[in-house]
N, C-alpha and C. Protein backbone atom coordinates (compact mmCIF):
# COMPACT_ATOMS: atom_id res chain seq x y z
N UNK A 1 26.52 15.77 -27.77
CA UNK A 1 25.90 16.08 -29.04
C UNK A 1 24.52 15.44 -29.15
N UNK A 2 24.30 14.72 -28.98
CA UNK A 2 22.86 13.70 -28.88
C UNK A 2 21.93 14.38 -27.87
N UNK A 3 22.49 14.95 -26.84
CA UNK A 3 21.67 15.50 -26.21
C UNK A 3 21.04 16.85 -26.51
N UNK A 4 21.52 17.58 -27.09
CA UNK A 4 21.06 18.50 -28.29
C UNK A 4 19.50 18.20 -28.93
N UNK A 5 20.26 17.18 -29.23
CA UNK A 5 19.12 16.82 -30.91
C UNK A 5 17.69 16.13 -30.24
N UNK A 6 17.47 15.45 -28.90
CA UNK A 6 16.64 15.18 -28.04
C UNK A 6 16.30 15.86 -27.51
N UNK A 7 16.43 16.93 -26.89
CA UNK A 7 15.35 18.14 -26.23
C UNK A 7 14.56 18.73 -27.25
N UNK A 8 14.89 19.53 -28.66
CA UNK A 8 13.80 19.72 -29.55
C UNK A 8 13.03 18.72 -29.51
N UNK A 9 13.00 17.67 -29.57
CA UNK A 9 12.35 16.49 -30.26
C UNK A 9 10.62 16.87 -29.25
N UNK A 10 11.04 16.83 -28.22
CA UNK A 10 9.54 16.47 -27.19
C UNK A 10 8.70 18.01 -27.36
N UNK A 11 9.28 18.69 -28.23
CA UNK A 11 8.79 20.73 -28.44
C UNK A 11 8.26 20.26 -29.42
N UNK A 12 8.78 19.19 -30.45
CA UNK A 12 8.42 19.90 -31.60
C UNK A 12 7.35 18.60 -31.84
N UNK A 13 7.29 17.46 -30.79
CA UNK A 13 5.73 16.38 -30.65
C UNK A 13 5.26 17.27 -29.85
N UNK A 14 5.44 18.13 -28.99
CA UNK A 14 3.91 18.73 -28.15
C UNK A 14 3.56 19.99 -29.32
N UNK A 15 3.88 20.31 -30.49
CA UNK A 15 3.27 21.56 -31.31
C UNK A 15 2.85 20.18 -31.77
N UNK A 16 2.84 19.57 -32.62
CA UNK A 16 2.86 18.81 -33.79
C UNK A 16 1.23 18.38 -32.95
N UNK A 17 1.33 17.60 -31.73
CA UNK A 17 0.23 17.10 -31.42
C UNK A 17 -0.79 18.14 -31.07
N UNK A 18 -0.17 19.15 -30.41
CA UNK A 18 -1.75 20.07 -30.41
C UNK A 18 -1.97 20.69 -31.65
N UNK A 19 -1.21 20.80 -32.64
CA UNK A 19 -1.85 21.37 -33.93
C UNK A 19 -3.22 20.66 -34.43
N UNK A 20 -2.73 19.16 -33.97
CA UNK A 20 -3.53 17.94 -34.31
C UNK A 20 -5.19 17.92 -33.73
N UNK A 21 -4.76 18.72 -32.31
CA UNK A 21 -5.92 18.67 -31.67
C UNK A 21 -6.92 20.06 -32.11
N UNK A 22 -6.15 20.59 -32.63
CA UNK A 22 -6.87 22.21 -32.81
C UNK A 22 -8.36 21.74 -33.47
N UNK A 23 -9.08 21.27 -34.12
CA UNK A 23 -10.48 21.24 -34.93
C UNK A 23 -10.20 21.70 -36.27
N UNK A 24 -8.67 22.14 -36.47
CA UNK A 24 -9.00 22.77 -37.79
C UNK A 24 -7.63 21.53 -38.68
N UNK A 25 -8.40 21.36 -40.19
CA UNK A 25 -7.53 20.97 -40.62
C UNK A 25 -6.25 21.84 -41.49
N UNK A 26 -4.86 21.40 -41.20
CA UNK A 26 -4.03 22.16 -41.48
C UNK A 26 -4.14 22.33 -43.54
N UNK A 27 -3.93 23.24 -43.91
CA UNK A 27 -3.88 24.18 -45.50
C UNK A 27 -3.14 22.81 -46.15
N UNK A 28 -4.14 22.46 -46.64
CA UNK A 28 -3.57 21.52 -48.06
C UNK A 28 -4.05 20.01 -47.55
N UNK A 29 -4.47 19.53 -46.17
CA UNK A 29 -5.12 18.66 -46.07
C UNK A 29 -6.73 18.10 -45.96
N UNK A 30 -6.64 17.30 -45.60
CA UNK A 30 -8.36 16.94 -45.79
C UNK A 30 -8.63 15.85 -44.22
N UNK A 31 -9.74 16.52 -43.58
CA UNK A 31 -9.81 16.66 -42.31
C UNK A 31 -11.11 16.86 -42.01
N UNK A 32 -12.00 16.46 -41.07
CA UNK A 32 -12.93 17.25 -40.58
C UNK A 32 -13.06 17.82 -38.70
N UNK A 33 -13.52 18.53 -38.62
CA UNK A 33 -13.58 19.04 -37.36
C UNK A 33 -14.91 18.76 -36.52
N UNK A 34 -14.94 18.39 -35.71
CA UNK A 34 -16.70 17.36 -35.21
C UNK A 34 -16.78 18.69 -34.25
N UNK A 35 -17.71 19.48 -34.64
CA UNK A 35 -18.59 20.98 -34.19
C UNK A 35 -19.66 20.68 -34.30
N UNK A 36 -20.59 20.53 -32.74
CA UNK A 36 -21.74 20.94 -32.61
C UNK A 36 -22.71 21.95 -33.62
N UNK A 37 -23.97 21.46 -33.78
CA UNK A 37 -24.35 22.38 -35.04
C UNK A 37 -24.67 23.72 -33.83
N UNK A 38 -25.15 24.67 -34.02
CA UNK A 38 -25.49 25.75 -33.61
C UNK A 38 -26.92 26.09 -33.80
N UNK A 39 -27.86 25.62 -33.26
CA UNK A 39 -29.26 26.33 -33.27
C UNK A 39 -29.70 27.73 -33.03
N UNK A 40 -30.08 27.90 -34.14
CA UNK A 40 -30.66 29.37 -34.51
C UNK A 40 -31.54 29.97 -33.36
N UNK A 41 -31.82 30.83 -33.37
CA UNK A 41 -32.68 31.44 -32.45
C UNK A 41 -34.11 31.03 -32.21
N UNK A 42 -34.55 30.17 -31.56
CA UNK A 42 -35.60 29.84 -31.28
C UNK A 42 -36.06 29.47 -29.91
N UNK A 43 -37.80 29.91 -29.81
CA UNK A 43 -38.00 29.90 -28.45
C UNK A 43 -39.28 29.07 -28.29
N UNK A 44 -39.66 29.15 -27.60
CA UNK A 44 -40.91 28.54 -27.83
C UNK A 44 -42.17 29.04 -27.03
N UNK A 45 -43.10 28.78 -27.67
CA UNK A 45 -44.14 30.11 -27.27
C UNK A 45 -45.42 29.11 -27.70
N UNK A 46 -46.24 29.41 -26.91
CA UNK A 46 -47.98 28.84 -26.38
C UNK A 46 -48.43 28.81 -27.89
N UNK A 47 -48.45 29.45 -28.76
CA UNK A 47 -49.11 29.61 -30.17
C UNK A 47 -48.21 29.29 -31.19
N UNK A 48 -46.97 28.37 -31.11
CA UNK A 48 -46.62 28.03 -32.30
C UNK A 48 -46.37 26.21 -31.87
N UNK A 49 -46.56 25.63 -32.94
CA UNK A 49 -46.54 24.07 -32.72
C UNK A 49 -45.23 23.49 -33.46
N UNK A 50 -44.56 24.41 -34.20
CA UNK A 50 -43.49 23.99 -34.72
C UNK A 50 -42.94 25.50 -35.29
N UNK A 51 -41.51 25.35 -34.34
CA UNK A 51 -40.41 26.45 -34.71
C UNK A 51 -39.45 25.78 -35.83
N UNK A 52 -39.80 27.18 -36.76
CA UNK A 52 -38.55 26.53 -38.08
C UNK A 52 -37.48 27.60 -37.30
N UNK A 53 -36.60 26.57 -38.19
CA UNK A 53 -34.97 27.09 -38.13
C UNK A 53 -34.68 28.69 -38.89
N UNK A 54 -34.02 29.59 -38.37
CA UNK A 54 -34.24 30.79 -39.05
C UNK A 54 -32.70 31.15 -39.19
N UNK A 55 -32.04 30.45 -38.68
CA UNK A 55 -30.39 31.16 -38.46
C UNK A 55 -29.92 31.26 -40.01
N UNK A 56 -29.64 32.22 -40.91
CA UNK A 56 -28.77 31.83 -41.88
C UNK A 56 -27.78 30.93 -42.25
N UNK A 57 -27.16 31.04 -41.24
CA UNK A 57 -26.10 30.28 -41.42
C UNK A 57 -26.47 28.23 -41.19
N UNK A 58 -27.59 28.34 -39.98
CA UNK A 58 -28.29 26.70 -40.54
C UNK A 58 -29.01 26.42 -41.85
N UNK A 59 -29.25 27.58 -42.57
CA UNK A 59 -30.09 27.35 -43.75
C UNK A 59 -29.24 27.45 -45.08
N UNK A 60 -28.18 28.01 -44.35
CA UNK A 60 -27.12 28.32 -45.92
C UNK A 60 -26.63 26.38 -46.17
N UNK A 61 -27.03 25.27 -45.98
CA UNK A 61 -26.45 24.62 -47.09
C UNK A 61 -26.83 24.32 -47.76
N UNK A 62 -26.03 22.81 -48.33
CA UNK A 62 -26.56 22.78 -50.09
C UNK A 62 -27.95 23.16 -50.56
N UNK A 63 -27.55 23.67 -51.88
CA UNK A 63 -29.09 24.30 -52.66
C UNK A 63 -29.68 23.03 -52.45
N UNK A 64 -30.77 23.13 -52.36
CA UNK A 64 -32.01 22.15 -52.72
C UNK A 64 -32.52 21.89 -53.86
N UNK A 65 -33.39 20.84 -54.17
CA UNK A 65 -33.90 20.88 -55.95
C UNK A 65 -34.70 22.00 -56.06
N UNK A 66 -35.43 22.61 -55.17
CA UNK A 66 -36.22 23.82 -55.63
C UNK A 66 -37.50 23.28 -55.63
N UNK A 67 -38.07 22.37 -55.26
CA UNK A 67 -39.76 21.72 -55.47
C UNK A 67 -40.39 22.27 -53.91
N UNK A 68 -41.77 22.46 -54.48
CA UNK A 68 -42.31 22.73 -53.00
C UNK A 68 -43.83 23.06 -53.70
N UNK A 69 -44.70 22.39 -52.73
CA UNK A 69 -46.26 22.39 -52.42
C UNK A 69 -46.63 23.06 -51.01
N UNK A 70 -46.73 24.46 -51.34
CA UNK A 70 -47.24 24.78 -49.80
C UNK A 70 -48.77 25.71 -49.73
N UNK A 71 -49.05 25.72 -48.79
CA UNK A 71 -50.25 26.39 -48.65
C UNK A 71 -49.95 27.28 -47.36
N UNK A 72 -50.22 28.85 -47.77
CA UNK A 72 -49.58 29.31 -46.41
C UNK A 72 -50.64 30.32 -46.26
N UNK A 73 -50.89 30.51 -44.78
CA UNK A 73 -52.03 31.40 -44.27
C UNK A 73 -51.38 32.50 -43.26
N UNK A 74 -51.51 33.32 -44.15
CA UNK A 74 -51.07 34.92 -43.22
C UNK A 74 -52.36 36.03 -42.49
N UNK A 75 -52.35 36.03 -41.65
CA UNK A 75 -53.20 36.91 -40.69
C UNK A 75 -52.14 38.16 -40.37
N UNK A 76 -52.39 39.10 -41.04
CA UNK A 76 -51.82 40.24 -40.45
C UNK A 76 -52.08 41.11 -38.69
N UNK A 77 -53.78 41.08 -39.15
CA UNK A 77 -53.69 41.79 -37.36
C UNK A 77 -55.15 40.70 -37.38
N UNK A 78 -55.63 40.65 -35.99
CA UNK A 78 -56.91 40.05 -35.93
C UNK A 78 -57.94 40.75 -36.33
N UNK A 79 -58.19 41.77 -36.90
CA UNK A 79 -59.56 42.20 -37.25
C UNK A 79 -59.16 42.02 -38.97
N UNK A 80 -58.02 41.91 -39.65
CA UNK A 80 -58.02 41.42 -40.82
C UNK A 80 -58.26 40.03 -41.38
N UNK A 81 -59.40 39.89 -42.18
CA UNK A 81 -59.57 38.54 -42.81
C UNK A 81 -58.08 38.04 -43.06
N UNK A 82 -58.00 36.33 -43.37
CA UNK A 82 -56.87 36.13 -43.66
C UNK A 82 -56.40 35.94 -45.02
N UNK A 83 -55.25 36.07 -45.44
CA UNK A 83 -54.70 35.93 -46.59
C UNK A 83 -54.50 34.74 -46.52
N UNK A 84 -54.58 33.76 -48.09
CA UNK A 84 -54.14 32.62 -48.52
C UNK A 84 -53.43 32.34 -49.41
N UNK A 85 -52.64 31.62 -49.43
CA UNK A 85 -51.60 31.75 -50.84
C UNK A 85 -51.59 29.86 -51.20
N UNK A 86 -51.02 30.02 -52.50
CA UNK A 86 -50.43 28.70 -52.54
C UNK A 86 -49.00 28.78 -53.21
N UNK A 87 -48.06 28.05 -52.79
CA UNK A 87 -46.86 27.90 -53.63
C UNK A 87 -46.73 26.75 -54.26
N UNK A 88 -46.29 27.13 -55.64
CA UNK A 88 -45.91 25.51 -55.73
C UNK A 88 -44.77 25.81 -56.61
N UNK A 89 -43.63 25.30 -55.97
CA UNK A 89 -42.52 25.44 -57.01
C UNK A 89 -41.78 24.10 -57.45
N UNK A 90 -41.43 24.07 -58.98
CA UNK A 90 -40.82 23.05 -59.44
C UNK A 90 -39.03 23.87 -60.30
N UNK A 91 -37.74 23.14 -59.83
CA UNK A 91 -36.87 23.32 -59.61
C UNK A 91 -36.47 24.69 -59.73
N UNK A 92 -36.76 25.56 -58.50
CA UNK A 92 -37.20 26.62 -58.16
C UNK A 92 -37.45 27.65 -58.85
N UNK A 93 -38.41 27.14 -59.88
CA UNK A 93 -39.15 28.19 -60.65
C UNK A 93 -40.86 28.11 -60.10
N UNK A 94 -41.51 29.48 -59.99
CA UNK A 94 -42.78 29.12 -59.57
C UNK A 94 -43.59 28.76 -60.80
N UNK A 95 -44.72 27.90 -60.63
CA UNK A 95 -45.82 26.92 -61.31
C UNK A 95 -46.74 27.98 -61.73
N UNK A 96 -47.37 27.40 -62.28
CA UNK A 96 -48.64 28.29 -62.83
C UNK A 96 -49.74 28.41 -61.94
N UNK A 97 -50.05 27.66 -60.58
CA UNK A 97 -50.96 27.69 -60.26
C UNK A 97 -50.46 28.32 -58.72
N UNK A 98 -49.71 28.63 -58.58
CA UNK A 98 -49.05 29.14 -57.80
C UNK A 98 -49.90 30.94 -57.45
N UNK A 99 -50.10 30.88 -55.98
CA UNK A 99 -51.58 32.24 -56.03
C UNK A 99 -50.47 33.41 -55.07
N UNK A 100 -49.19 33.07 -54.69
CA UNK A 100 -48.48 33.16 -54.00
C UNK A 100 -48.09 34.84 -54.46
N UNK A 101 -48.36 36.20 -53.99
CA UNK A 101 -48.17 37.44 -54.18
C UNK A 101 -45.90 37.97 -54.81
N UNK A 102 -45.35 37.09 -54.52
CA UNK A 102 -44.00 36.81 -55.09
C UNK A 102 -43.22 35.50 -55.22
N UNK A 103 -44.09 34.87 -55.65
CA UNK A 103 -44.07 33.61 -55.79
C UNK A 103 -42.48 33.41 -56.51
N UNK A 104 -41.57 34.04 -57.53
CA UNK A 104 -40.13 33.61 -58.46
C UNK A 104 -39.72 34.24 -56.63
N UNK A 105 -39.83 34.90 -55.99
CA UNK A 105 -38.40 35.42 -54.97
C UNK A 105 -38.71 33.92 -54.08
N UNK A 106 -40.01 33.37 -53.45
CA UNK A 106 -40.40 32.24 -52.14
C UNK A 106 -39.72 31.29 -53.13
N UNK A 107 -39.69 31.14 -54.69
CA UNK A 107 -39.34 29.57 -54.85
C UNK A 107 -37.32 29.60 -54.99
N UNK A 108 -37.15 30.88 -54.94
CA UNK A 108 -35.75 30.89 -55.21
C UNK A 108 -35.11 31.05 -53.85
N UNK A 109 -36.04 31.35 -52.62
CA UNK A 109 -35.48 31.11 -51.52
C UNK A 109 -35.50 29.82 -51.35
N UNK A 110 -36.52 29.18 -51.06
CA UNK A 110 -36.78 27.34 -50.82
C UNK A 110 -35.84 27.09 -51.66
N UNK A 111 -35.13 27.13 -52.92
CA UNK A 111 -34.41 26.61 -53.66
C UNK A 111 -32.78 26.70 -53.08
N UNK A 112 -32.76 27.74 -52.50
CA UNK A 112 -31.30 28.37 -52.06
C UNK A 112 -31.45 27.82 -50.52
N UNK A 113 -32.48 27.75 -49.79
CA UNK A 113 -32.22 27.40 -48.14
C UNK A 113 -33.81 26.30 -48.37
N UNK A 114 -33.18 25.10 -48.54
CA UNK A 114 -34.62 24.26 -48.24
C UNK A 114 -35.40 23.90 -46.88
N UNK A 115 -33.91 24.04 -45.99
CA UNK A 115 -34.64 24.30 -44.68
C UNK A 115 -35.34 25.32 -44.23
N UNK A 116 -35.44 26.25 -44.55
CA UNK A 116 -35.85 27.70 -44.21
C UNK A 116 -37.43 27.28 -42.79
N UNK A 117 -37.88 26.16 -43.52
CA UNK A 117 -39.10 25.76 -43.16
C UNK A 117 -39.41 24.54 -41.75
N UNK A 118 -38.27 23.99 -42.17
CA UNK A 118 -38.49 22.72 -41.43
C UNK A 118 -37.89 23.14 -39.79
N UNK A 119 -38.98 22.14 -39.01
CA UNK A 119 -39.13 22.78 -37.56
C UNK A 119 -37.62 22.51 -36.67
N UNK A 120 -37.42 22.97 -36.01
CA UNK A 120 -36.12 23.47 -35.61
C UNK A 120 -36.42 22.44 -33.91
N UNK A 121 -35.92 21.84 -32.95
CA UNK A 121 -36.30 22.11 -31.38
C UNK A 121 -36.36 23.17 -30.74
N UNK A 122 -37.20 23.01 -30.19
CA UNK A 122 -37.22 23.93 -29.22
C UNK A 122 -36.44 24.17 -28.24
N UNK A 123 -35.83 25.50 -27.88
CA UNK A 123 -34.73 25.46 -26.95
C UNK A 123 -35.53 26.55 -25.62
N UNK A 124 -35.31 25.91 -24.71
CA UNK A 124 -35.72 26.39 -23.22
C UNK A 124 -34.68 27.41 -23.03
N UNK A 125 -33.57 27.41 -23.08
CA UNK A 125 -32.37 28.08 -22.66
C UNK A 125 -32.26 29.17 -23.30
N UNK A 126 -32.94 29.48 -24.80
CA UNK A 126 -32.41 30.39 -25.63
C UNK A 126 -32.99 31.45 -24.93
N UNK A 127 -32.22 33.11 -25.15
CA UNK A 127 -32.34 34.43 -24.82
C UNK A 127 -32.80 34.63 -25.87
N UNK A 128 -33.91 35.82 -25.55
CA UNK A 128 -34.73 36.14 -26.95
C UNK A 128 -35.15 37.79 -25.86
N UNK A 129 -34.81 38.36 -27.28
CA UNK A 129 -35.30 40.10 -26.86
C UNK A 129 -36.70 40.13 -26.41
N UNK A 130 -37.02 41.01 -25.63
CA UNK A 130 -38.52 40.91 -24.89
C UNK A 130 -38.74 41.75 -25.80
N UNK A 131 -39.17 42.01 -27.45
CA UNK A 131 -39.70 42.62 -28.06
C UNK A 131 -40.82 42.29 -28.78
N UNK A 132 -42.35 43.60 -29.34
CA UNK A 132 -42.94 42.68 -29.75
C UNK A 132 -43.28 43.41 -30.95
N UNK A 133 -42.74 42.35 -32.33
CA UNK A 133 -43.17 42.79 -33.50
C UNK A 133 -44.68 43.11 -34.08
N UNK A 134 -45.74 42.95 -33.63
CA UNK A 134 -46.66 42.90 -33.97
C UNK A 134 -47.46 41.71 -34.28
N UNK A 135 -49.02 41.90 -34.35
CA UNK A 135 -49.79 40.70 -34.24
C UNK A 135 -49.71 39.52 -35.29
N UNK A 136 -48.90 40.05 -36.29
CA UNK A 136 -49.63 39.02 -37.70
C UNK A 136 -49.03 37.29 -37.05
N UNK A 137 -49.38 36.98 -37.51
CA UNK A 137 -49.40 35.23 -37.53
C UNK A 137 -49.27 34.50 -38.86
N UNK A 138 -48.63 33.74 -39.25
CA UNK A 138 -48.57 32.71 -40.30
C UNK A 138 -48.71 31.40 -40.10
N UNK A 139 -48.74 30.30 -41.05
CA UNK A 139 -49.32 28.73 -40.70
C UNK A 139 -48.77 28.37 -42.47
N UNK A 140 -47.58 27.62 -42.59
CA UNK A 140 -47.23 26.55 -43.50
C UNK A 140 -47.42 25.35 -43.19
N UNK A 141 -47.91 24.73 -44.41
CA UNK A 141 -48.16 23.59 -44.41
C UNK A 141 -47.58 22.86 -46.09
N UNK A 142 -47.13 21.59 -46.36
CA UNK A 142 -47.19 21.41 -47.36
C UNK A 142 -45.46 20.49 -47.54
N UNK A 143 -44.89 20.28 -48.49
CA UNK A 143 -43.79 19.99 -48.42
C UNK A 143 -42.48 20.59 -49.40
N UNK A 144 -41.74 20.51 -48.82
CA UNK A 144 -40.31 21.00 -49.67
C UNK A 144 -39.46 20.34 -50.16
N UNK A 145 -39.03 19.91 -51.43
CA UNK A 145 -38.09 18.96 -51.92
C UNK A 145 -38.55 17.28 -51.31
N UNK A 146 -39.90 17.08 -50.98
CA UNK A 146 -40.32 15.82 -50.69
C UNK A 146 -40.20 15.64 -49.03
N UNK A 147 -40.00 16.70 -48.18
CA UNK A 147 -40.03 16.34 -46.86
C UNK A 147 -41.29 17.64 -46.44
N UNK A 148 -41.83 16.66 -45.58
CA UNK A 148 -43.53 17.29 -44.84
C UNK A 148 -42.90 18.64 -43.93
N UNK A 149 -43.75 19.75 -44.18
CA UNK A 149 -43.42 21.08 -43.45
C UNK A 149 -44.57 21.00 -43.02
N UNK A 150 -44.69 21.70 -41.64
CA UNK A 150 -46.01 22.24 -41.04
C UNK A 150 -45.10 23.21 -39.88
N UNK A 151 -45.08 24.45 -40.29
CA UNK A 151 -44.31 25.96 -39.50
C UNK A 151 -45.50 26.61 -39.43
N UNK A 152 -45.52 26.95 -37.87
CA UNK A 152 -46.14 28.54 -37.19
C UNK A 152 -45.10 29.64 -37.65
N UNK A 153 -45.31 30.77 -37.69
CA UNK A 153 -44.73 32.42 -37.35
C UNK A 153 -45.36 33.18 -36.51
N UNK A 154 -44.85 34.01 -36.21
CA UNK A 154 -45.20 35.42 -35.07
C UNK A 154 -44.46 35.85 -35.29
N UNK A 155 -44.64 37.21 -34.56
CA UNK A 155 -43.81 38.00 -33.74
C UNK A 155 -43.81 38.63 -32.49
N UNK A 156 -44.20 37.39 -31.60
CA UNK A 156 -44.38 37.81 -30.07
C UNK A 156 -42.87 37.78 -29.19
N UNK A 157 -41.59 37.97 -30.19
CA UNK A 157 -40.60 38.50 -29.34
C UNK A 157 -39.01 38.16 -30.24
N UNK A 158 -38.04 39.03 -30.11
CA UNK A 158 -37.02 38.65 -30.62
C UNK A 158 -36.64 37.45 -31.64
N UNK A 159 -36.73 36.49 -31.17
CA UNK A 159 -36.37 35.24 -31.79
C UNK A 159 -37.47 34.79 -32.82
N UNK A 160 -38.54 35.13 -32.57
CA UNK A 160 -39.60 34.87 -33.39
C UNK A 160 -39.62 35.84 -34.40
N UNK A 161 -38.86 37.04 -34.63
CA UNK A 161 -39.38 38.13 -35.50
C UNK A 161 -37.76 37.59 -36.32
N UNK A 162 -36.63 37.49 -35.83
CA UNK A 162 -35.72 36.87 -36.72
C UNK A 162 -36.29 35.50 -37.33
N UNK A 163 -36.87 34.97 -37.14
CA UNK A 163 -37.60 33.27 -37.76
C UNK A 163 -38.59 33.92 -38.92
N UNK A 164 -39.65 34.69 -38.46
CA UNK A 164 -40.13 35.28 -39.26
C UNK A 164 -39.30 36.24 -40.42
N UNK A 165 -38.28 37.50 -40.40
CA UNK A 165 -37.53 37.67 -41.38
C UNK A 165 -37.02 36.73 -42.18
N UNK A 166 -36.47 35.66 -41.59
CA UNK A 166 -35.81 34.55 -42.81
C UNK A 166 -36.67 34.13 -43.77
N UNK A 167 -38.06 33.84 -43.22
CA UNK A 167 -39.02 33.21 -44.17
C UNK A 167 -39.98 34.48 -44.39
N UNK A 168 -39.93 35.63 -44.44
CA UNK A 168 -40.99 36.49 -45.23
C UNK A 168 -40.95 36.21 -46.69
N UNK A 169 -39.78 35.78 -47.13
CA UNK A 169 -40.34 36.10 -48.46
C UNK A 169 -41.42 34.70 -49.11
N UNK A 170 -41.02 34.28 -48.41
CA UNK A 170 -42.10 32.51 -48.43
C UNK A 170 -43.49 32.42 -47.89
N UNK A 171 -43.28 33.81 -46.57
CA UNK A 171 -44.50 34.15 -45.86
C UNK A 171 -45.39 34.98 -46.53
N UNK A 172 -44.74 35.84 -47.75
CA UNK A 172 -45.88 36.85 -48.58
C UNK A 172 -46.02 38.38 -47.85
N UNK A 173 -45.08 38.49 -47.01
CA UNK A 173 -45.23 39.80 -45.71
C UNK A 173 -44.18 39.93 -45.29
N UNK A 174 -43.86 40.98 -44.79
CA UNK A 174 -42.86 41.58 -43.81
C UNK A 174 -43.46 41.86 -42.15
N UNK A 175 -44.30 41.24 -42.41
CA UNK A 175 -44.96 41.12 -40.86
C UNK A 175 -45.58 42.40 -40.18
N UNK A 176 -45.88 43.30 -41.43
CA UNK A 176 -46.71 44.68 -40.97
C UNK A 176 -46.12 45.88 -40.98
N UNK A 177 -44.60 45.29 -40.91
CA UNK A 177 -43.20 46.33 -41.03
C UNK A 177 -43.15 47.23 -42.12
């Protein structure tokens, strides 16, 4: 009879312990799972000095206060003069002095993804579509919720034209699209 009740026993410590090991915490407890963050698509390229983070999902956390001083310079193609904007948003409503062409959508993004901006590493390894969105160029400078931004844009290939979508609406363009 005892020997019965000892063979479950070592089934039901090897579930019990790999449940343990799974990363996930089991429904109704409190747990965390230690996951590598996941860097967004970024590459790095001769004409930008700082790649922001563009992945949604790195930019989806907590809201931010919504503050931001930026000054952003959009060049659409090279024979177009450049556009200048300023943002300035206080708890993500835009300011009055704000020159920014949709200035309530850029401060309610910065408000909703404060990273949107801030420079990402550069990854050697990343695959990026050999595609090319077109010439325009952008240049932020300024800060967001009290931390210093200074972001390039393009679209000299895949990864750069997703970096650029995340932040158009901050950029004042759709990049010619």
């Amino acid at each position: 009879m005892r020997m019965r009740f000892v063979r479950p026993l070592p089934a039901v410590l090897a579930v019990a312990g790999l449940a343990a090991c799974s990363g996930s915490p089991t429904p109704g407890t409190t747990g965390s799972a230690t996951q590598a963050p996941s860097s967004s698509a970024t590459s790095s390229s001769p004409s930008s000095t700082a790649t922001p983070s563009a992945s949604p999902t790195s930019t989806s956390a907590a809201p931010g206060q919504g503050n931001a001083e930026l000054s952003i310079t959009l060049l659409e193609t090279p024979e177009a003069a450049p556009q200048m904007f300023t943002l300035v948003c206080t708890n993500g409503a835009p300011a009055a002095e704000s020159s920014h062409p949709s200035a309530a959508e850029a401060c309610t993004a910065l408000k909703n993804s404060p990273s949107l901006l801030s420079p990402a590493p550069t990854r050697t390894d990343q695959a990026c579509t050999m595609q090319y969105g077109g010439p325009a160029t952008a240049k932020v400078t300024g800060s967001v919720d009290g931390k210093e931004v200074s972001a390039s844009f393009n679209r000299t290939d895949g990864c750069q034209i997703g970096l650029w979508d995340a932040a158009k609406s901050v950029l004042g363009s759709d990049g010619g699209l």
